[in-house]
C-alpha atoms as a PDB file:
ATOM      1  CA  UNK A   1       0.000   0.000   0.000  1.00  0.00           C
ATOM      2  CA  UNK A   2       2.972   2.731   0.969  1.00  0.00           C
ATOM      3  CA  UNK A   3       4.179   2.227  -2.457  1.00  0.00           C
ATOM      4  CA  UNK A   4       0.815   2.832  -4.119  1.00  0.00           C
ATOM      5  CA  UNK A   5       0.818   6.190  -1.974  1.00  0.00           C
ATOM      6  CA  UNK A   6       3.971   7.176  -3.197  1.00  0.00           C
ATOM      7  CA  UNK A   7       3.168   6.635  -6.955  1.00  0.00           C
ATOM      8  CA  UNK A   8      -0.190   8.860  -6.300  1.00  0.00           C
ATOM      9  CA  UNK A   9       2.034  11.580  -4.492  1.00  0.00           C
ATOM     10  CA  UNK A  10       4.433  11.151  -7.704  1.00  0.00           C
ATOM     11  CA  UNK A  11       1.534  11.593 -10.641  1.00  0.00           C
ATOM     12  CA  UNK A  12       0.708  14.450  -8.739  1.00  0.00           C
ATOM     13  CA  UNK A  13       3.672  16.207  -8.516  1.00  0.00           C
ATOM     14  CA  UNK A  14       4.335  15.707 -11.941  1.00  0.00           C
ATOM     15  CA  UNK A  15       0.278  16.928 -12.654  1.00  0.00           C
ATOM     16  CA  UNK A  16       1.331  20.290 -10.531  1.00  0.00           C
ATOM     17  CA  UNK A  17       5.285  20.762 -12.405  1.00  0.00           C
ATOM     18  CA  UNK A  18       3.235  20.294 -15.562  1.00  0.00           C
ATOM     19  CA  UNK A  19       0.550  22.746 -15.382  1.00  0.00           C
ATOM     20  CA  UNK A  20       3.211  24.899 -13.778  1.00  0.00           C
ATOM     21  CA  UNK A  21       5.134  25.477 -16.914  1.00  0.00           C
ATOM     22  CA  UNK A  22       1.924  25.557 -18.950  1.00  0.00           C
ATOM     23  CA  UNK A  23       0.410  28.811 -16.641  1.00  0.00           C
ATOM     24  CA  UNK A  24       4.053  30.522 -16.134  1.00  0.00           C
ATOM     25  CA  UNK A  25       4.662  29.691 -19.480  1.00  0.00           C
ATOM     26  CA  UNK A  26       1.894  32.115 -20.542  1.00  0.00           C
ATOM     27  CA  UNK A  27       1.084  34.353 -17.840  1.00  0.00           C
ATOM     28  CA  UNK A  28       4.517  35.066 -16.483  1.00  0.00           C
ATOM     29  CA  UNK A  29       5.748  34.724 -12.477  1.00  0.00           C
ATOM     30  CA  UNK A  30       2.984  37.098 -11.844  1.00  0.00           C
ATOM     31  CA  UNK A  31       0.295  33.853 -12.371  1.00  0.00           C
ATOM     32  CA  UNK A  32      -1.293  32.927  -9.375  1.00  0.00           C
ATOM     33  CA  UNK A  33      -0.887  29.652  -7.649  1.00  0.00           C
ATOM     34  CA  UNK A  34      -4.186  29.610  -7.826  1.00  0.00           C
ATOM     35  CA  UNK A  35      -4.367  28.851 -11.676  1.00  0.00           C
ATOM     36  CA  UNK A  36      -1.457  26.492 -11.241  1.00  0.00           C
ATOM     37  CA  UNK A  37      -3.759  24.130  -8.953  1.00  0.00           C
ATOM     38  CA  UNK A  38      -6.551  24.593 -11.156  1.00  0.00           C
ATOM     39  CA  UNK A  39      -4.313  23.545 -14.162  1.00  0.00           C
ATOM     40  CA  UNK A  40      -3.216  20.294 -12.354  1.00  0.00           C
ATOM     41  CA  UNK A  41      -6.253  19.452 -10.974  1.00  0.00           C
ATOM     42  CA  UNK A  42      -5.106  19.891  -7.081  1.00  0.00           C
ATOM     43  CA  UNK A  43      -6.136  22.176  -4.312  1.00  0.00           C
ATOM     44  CA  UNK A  44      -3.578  25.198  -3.655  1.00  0.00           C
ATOM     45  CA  UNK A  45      -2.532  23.716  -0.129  1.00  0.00           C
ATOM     46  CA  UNK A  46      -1.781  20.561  -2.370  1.00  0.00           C
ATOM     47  CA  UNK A  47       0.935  22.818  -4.297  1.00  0.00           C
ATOM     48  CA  UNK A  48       2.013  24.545  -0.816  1.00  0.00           C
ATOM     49  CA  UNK A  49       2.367  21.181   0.414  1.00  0.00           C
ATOM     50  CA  UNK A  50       4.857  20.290  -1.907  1.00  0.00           C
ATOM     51  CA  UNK A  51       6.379  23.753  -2.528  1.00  0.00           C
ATOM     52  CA  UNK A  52       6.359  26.502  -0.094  1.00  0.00           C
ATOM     53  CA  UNK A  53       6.742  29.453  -2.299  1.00  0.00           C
ATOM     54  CA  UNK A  54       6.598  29.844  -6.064  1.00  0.00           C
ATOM     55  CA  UNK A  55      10.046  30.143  -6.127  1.00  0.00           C
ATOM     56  CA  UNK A  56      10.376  26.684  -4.485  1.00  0.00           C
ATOM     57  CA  UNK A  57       8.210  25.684  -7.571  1.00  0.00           C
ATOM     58  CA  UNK A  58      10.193  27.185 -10.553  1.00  0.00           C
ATOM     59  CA  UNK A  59      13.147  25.880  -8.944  1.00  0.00           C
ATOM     60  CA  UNK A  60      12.000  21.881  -9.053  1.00  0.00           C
ATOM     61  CA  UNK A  61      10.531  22.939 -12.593  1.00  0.00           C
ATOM     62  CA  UNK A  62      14.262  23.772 -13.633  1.00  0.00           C
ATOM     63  CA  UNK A  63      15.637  20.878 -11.901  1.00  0.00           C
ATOM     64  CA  UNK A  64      13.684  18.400 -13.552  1.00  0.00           C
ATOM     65  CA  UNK A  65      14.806  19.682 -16.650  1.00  0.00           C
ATOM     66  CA  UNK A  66      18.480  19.308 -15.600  1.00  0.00           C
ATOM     67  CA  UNK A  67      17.617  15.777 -13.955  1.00  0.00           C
ATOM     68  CA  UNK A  68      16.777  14.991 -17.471  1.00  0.00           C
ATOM     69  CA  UNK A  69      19.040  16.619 -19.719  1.00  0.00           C
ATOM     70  CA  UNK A  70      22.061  15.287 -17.309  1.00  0.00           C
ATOM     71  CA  UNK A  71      20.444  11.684 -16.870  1.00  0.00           C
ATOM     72  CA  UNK A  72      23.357   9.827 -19.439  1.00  0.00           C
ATOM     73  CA  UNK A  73      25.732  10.978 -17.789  1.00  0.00           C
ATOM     74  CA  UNK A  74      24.918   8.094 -14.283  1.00  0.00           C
ATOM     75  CA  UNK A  75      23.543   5.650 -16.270  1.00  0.00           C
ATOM     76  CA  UNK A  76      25.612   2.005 -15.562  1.00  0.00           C
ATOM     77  CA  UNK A  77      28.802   1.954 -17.974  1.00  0.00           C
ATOM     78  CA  UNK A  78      28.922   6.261 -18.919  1.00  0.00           C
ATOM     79  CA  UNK A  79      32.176   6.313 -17.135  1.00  0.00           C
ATOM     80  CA  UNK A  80      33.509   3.776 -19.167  1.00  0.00           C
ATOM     81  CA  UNK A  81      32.091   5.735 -22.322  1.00  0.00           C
ATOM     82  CA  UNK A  82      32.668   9.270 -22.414  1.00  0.00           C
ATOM     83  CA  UNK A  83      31.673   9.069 -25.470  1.00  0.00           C
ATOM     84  CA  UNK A  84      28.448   7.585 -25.760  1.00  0.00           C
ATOM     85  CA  UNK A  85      27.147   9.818 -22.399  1.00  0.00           C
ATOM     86  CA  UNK A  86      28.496  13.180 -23.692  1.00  0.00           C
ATOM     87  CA  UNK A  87      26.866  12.686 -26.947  1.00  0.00           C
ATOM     88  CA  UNK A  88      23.562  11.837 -25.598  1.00  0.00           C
ATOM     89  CA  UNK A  89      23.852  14.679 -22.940  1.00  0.00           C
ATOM     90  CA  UNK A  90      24.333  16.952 -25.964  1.00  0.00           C
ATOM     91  CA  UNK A  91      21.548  15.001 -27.754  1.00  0.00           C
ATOM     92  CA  UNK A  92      18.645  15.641 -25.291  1.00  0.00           C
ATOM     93  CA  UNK A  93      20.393  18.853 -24.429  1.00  0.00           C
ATOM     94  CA  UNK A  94      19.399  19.710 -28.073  1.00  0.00           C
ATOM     95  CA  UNK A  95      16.468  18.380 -28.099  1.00  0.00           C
ATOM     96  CA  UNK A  96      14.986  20.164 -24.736  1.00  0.00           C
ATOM     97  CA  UNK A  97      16.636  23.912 -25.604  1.00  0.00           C
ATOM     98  CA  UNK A  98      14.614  23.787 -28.847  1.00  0.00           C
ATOM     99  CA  UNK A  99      10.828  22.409 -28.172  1.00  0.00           C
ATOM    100  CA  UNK A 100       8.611  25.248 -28.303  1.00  0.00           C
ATOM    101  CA  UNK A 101       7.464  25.051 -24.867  1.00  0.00           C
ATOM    102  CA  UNK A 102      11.653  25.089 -23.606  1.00  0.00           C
ATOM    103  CA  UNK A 103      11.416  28.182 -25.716  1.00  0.00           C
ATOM    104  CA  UNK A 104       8.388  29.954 -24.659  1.00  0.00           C
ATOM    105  CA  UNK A 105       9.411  29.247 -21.075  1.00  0.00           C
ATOM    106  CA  UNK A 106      13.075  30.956 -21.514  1.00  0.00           C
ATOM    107  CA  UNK A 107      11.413  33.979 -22.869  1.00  0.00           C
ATOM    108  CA  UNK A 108       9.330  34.263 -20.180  1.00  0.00           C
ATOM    109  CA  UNK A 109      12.265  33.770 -17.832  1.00  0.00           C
ATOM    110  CA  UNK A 110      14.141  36.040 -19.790  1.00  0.00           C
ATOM    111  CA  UNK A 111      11.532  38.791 -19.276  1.00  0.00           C
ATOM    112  CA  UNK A 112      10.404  38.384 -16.091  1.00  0.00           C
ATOM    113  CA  UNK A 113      14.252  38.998 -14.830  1.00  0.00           C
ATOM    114  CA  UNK A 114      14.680  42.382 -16.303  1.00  0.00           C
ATOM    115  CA  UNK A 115      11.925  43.111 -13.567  1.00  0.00           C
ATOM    116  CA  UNK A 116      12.288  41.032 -11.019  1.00  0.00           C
ATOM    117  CA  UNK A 117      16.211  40.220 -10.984  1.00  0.00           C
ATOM    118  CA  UNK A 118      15.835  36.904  -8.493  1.00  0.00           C
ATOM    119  CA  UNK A 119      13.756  35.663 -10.705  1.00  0.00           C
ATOM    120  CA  UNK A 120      16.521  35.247 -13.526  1.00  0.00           C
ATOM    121  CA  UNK A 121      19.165  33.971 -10.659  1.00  0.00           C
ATOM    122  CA  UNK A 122      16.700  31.494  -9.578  1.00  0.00           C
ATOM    123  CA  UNK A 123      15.977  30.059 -13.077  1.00  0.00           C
ATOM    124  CA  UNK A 124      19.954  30.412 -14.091  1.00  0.00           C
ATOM    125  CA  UNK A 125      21.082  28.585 -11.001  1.00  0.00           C
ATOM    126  CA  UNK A 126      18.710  26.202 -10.750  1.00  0.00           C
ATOM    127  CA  UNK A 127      18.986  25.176 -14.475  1.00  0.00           C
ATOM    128  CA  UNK A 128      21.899  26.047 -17.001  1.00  0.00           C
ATOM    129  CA  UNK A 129      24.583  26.176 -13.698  1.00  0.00           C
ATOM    130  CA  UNK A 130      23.245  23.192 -11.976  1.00  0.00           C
ATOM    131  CA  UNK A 131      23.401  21.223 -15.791  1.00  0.00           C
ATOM    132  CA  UNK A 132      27.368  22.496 -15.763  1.00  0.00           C
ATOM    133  CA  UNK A 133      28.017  21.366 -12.740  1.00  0.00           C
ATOM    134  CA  UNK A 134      26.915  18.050 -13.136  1.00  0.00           C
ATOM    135  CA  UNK A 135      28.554  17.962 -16.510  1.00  0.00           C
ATOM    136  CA  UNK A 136      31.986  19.365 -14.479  1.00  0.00           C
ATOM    137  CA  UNK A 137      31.200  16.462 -11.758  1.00  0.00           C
ATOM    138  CA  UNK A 138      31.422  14.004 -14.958  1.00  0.00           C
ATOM    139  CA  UNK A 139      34.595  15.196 -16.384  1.00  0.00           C
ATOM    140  CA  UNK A 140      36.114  15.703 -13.216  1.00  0.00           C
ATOM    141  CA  UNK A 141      35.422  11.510 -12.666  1.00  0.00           C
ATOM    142  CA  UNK A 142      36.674  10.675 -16.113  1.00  0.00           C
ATOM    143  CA  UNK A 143      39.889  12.837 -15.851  1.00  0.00           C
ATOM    144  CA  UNK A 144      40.500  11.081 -12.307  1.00  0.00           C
ATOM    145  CA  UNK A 145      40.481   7.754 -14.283  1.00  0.00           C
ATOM    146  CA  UNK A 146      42.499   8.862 -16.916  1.00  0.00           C
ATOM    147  CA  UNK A 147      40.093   8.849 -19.665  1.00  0.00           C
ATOM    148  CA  UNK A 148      39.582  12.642 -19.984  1.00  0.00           C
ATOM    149  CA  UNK A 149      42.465  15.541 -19.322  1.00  0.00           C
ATOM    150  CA  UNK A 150      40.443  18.481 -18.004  1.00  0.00           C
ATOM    151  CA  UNK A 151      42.333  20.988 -15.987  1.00  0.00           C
ATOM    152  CA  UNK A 152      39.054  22.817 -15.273  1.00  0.00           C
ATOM    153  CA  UNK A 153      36.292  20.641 -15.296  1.00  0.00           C
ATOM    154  CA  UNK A 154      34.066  23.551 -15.012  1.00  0.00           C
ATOM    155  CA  UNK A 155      35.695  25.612 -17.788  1.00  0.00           C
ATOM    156  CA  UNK A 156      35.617  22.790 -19.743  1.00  0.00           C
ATOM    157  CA  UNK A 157      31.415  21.891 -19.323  1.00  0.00           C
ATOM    158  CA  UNK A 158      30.659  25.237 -20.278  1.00  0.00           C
ATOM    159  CA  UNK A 159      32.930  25.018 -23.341  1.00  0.00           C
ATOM    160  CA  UNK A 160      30.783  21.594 -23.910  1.00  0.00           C
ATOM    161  CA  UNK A 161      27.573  23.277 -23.369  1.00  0.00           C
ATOM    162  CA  UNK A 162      28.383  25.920 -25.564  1.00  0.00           C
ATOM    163  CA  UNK A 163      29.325  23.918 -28.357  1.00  0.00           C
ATOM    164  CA  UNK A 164      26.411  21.892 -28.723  1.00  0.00           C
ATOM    165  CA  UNK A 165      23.988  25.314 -28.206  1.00  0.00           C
ATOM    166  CA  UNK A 166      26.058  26.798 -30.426  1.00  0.00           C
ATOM    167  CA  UNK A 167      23.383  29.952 -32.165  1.00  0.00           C
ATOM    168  CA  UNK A 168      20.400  27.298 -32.043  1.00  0.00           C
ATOM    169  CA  UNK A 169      19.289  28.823 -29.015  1.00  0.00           C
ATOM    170  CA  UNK A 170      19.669  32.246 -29.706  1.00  0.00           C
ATOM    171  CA  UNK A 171      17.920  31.871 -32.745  1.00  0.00           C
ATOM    172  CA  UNK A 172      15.050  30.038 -31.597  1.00  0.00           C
ATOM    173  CA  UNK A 173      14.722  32.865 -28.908  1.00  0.00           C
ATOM    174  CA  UNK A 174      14.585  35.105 -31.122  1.00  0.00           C
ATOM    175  CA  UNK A 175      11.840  33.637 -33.353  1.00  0.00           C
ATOM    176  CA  UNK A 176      14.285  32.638 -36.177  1.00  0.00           C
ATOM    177  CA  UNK A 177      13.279  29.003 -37.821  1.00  0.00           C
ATOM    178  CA  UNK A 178      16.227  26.841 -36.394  1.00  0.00           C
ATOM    179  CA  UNK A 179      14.061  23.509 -36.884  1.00  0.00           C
ATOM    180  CA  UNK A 180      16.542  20.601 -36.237  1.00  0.00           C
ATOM    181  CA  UNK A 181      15.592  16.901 -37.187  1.00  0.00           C
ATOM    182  CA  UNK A 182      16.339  14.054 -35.244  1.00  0.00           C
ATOM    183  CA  UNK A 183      19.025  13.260 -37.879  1.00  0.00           C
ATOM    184  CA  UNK A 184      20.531  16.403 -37.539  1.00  0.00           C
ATOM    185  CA  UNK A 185      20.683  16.250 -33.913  1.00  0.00           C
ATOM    186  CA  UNK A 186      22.154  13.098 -33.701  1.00  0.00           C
ATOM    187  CA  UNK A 187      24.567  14.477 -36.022  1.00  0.00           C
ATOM    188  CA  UNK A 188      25.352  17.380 -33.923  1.00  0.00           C
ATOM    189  CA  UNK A 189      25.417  15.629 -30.554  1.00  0.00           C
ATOM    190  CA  UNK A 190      28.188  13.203 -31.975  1.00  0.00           C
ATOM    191  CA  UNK A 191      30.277  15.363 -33.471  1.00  0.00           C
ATOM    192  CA  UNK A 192      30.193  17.604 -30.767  1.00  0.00           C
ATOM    193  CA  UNK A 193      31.316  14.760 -28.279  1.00  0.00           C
ATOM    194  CA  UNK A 194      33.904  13.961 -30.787  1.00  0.00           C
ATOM    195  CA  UNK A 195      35.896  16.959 -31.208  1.00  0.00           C
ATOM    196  CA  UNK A 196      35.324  17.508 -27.541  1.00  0.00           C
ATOM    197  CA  UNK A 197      37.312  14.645 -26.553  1.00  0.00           C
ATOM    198  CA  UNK A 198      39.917  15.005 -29.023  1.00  0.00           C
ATOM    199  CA  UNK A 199      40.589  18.833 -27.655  1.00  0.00           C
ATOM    200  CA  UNK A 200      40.474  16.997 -23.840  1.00  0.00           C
ATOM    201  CA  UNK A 201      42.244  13.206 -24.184  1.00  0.00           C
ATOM    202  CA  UNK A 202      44.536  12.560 -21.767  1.00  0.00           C
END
């Protein structure tokens, strides 16, 4: 029964992170948590229950995105294959940067902070720097073992991240057609991971 709890607790969650992105997504920080509950189909205390503050909320909003986008890099055998877990970190990284609602979310974000300047550290911190920093944890392992030679891990993520973004990002912000297909992604993510570890083998 306790684990039939905990997968009820977990659907909702995820019903309240949705609906989250959907209302902040068009309505800005200034949406009420009000909306949000309506959206997921809970009661506000619900959503206090599991986040005290809005802030609390956008922050687990940004760190599932990171739990995802950084999710190759501890699956069983990535250490062994630097390779294979930087290209699919760049792959989903890709992937997530460009979807319309990533998009639409970042602009938001990107408003919101030229009024309300926590806002922007909040969604910064808890998303692109906590992605680097599990990407510097990584390469910091796999230069330990030998496999990688990074002198700054951290440097060395953002060079990563940047790489992969390249003017994708920008672009999409900006409202400029930067359609990638899953071909072209896998393309990208690859040969980003492979010129990577060539500027970074031991």
């Amino acid at each position: 029964m306790p684990r039939i709890a905990g997968r009820i607790d977990l659907s909702k969650n995820e019903a309240i992170l949705d609906a989250a992105v959907e209302v902040l997504t068009e309505r800005g920080v200034s949406a009420s948590m009000e909306e949000i509950a309506r959206r997921a189909g809970v009661s506000k205390q619900t959503i206090y229950n599991h986040y005290g503050s809005k802030a609390e909320l956008i922050r687990a909003l940004m760190a599932r995105r990171v739990h995802e986008i950084t999710a190759s890099l501890e699956t069983p055998g990535a250490a062994e294959n630097p390779r294979e877990a930087l290209a699919a970190f760049a792959r989903i990284l890709l992937e997530m940067a460009m979807t319309s609602r990533a998009v639409a979310f970042m602009r938001m974000a990107m408003l919101d902070a030229t009024r309300l300047a926590d806002m922007g550290v909040a969604v910064f911190e808890a998303g692109p720097r906590a992605s680097r920093r599990k990407l510097a944890q990584f390469l910091a392992l796999e230069t330990a073992a030998g496999r990688l030679n990074c002198p700054d891990p951290q440097e060395a993520a953002e060079f990563f991240a940047g790489m992969v973004l390249g003017s994708y990002q920008t672009a999409s912000l900006l409202g400029v057609d930067t359609t990638l297909d899953d071909f072209r992604i896998d393309r990208l993510a690859r040969e980003a991971a492979h010129r990577f570890l060539r500027a970074y083998a031991p």
